[in-house]
N, C-alpha and C. Protein backbone atom coordinates (compact mmCIF):
# COMPACT_ATOMS: atom_id res chain seq x y z
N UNK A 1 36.49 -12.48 -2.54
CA UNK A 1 35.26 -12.17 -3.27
C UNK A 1 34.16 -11.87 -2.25
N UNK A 2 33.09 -10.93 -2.19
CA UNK A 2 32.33 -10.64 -1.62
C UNK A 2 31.39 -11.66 -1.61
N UNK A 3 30.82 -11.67 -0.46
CA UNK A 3 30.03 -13.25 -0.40
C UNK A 3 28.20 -12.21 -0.70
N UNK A 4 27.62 -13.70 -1.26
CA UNK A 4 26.55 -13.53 -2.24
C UNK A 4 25.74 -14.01 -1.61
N UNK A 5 24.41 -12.89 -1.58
CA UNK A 5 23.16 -13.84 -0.60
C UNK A 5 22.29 -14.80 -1.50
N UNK A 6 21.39 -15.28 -0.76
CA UNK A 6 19.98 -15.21 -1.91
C UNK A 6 18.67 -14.92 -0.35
N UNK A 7 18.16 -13.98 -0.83
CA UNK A 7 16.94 -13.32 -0.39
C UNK A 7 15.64 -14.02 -0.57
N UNK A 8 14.52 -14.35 0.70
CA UNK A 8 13.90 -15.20 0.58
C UNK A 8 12.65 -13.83 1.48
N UNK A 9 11.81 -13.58 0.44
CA UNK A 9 10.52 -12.56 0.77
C UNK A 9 9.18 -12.96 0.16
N UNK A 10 8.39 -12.01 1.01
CA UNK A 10 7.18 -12.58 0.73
C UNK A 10 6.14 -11.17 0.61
N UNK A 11 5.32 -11.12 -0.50
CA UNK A 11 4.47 -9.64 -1.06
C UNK A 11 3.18 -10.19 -0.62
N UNK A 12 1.96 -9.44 -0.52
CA UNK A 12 0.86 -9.97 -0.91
C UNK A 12 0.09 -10.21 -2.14
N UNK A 13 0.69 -9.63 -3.12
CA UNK A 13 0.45 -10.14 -4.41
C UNK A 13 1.26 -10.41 -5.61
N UNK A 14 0.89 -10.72 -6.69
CA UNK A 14 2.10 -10.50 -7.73
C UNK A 14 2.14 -9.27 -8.05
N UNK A 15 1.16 -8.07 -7.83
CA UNK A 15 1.74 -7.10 -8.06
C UNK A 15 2.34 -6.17 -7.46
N UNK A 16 2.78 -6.29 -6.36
CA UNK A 16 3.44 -5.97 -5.18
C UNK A 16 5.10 -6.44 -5.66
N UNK A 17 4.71 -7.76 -5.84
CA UNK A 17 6.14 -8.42 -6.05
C UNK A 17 6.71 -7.86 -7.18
N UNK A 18 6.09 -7.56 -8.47
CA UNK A 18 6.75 -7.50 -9.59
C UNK A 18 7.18 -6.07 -9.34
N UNK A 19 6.30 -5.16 -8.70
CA UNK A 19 6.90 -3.61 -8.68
C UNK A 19 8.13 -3.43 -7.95
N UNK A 20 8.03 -4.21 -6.68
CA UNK A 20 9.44 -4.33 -5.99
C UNK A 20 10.45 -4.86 -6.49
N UNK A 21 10.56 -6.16 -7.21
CA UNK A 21 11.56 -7.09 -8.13
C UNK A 21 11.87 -5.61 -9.37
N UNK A 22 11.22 -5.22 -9.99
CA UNK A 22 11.79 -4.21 -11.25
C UNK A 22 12.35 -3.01 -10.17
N UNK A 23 12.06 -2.33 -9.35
CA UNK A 23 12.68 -1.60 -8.43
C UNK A 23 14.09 -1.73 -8.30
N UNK A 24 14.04 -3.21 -7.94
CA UNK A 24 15.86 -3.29 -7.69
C UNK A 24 16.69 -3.95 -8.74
N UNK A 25 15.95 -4.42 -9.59
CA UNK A 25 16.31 -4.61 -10.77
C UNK A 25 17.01 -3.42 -11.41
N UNK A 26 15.98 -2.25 -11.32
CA UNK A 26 16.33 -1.26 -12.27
C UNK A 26 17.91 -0.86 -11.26
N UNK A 27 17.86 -0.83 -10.25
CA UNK A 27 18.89 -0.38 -9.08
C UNK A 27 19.74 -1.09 -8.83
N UNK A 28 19.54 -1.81 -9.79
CA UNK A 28 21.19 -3.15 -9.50
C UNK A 28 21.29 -3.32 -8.17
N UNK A 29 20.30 -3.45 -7.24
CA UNK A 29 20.33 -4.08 -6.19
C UNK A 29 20.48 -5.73 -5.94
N UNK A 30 20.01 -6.34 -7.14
CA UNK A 30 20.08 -7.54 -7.00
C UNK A 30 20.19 -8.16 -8.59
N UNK A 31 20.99 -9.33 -8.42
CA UNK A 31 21.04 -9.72 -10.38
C UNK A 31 19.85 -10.59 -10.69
N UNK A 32 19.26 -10.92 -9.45
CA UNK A 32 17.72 -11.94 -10.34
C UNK A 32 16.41 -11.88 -9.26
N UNK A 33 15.86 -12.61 -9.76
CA UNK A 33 14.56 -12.40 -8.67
C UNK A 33 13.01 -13.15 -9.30
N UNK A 34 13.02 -14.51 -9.05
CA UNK A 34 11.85 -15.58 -8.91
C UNK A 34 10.64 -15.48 -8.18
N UNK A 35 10.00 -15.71 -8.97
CA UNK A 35 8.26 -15.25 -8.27
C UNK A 35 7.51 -16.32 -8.25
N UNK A 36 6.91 -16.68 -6.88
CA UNK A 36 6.38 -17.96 -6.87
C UNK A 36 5.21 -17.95 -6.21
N UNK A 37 3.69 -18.12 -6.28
CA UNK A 37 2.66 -17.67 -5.84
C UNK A 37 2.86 -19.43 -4.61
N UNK A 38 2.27 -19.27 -3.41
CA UNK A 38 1.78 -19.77 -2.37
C UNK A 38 1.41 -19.59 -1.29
N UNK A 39 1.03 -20.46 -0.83
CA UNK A 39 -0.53 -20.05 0.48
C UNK A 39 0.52 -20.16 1.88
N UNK A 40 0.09 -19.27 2.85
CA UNK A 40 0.72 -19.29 3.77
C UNK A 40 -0.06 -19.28 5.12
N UNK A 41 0.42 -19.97 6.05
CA UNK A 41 -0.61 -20.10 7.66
C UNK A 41 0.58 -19.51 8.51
N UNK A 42 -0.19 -18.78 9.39
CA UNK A 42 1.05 -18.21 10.35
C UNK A 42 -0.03 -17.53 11.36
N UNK A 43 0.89 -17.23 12.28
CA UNK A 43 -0.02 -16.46 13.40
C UNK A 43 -0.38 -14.59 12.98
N UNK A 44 -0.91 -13.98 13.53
CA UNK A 44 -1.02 -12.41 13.34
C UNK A 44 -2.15 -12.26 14.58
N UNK A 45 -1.65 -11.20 14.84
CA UNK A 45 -2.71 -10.60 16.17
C UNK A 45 -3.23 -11.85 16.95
N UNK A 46 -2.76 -12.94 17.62
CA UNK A 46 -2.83 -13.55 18.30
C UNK A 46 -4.14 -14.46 17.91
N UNK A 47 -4.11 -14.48 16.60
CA UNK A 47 -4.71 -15.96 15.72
C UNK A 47 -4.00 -16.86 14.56
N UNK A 48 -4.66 -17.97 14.40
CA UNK A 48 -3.84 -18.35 13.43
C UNK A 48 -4.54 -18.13 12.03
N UNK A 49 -3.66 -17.29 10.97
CA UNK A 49 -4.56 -17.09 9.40
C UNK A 49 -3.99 -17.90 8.43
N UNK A 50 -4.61 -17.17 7.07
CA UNK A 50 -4.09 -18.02 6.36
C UNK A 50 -4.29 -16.95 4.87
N UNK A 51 -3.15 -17.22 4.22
CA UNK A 51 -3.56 -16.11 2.62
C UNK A 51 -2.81 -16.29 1.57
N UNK A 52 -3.24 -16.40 0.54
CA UNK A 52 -2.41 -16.35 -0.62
C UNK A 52 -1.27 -14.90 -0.54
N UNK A 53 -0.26 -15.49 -1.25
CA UNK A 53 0.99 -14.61 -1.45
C UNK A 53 1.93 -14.82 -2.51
N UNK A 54 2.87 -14.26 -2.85
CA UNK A 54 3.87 -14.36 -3.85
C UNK A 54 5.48 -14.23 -2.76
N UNK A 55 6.36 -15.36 -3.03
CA UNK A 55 7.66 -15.54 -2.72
C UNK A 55 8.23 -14.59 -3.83
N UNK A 56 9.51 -14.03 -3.19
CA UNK A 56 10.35 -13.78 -4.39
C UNK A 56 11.69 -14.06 -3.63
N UNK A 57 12.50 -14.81 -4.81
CA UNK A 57 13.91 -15.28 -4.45
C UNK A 57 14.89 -14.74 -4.99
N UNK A 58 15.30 -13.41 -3.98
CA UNK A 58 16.23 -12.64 -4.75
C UNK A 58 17.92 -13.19 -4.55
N UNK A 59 18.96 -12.78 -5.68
CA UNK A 59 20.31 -13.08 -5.69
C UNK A 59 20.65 -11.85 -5.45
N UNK A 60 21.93 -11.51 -4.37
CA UNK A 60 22.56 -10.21 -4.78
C UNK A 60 23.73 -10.34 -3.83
N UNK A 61 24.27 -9.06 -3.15
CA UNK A 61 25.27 -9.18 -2.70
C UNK A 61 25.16 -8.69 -1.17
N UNK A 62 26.10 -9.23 -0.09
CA UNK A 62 25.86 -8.88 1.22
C UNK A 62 25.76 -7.20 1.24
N UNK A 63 26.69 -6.44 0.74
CA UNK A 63 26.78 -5.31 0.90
C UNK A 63 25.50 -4.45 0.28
N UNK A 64 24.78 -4.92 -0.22
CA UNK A 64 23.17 -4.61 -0.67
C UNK A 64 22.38 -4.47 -0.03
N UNK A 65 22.50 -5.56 1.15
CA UNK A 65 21.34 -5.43 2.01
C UNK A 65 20.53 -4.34 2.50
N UNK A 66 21.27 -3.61 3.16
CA UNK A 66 20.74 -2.35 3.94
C UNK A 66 19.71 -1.26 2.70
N UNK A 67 20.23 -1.07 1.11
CA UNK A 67 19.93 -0.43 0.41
C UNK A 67 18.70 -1.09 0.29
N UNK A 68 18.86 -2.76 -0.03
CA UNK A 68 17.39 -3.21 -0.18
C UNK A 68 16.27 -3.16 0.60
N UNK A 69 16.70 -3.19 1.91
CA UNK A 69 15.99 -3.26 2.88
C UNK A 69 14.83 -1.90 2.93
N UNK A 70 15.79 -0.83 2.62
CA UNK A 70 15.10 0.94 2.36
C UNK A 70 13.89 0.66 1.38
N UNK A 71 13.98 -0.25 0.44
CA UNK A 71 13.69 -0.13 -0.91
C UNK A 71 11.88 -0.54 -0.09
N UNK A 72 11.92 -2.19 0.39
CA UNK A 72 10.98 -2.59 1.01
C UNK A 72 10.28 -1.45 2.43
N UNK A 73 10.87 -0.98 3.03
CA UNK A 73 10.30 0.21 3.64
C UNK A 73 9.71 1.08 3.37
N UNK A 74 9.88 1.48 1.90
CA UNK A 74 9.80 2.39 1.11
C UNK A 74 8.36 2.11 0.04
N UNK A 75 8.64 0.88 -0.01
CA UNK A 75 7.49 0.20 -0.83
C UNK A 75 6.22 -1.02 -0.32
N UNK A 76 6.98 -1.60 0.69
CA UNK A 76 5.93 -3.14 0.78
C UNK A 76 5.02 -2.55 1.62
N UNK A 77 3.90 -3.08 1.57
CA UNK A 77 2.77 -2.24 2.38
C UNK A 77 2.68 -3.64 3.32
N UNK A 78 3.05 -4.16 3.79
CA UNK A 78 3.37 -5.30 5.01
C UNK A 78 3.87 -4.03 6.17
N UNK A 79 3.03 -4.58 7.41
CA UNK A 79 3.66 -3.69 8.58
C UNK A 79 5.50 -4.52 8.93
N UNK A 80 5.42 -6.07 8.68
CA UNK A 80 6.71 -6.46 9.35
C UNK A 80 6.88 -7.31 7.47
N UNK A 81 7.44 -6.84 6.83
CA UNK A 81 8.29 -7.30 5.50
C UNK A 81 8.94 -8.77 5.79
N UNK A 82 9.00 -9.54 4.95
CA UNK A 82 9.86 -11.04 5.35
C UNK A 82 10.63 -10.89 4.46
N UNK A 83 11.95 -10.34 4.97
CA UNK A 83 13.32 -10.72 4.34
C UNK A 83 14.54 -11.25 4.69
N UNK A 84 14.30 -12.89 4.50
CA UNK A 84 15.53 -13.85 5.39
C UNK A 84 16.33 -13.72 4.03
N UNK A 85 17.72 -13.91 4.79
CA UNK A 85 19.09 -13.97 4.44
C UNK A 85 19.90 -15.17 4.31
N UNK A 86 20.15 -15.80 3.13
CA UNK A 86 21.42 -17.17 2.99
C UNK A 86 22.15 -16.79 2.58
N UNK A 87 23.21 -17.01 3.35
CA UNK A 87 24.45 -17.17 2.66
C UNK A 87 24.69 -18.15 1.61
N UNK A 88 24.69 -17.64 0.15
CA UNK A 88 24.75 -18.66 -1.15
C UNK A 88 26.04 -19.31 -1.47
N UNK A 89 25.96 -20.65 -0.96
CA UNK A 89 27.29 -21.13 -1.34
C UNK A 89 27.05 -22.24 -3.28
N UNK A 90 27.03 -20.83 -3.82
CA UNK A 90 27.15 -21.20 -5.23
C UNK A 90 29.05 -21.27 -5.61
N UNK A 91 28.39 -21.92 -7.06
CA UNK A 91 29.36 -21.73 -8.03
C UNK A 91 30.01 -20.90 -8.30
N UNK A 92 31.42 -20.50 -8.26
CA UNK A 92 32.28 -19.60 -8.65
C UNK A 92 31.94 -18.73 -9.62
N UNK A 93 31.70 -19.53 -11.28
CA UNK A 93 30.72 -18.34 -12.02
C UNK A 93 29.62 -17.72 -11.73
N UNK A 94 28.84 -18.54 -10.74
CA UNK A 94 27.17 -17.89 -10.56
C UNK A 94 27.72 -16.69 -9.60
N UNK A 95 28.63 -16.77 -8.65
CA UNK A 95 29.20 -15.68 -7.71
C UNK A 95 29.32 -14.63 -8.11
N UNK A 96 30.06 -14.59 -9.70
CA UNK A 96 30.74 -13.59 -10.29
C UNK A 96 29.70 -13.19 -10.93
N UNK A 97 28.64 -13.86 -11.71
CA UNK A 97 27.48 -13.16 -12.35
C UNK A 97 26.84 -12.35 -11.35
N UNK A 98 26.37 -12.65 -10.42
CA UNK A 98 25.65 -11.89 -8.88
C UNK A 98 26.69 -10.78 -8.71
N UNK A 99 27.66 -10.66 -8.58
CA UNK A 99 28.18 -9.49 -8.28
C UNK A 99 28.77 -8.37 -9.69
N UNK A 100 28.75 -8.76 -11.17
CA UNK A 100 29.19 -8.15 -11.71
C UNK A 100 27.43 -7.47 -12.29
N UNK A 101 26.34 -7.97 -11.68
CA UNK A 101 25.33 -7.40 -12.51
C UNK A 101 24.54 -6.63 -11.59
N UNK A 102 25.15 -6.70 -10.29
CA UNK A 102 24.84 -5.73 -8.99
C UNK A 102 25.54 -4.43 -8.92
N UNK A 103 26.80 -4.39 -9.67
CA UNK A 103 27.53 -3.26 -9.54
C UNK A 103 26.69 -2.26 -10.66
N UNK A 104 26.64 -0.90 -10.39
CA UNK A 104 26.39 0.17 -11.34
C UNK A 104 27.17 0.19 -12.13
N UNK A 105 26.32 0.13 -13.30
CA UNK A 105 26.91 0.70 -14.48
C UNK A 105 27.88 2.62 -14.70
């Protein structure tokens, strides 16, 4: 069985997030995708900031990646996009839902 990620990104707003989440939604790039508003501190240009943001926790499949990745290039207005990669060691059914709702119709 093809092994199943879950995608861990970050937009600057919810509406950033929701346009990208229906994007690959519509593209069966990914079978789900959680939106979670929180504040983030990190460095940029050699200070430390701080800003509200929206997480989104996408499910999909390894072989997706690269397509998704276009999608965020294509769309996130972030100069460096945050898209970490887990390997999802789910449930056998949750596996099979992630990959049967990623494939094109």
């Amino acid at each position: 069985m093809e092994e199943v990620l879950v995608l861990y990104t970050t937009h600057p707003d919810r509406e950033c997030a929701r346009k990208i989440t229906k994007i690959l939604l519509e593209d069966r790039l990914v079978a789900c995708g959680n939106i979670y508003p929180i504040e983030s501190h990190y460095w940029w240009d050699d200070e430390v900031v701080h800003s509200e943001e929206y997480v989104v926790i996408y499910k999909t499949r390894h072989s997706l990646i690269d397509k998704i990745e276009s999608v965020f290039n294509d769309h996130h207005p972030y100069d460096v996009p945050c898209i970490v990669r887990y390997k999802a060691d789910a449930n056998m059914d949750y596996k099979q839902w992630v990959i049967q709702e990623t494939k094109r119709l």
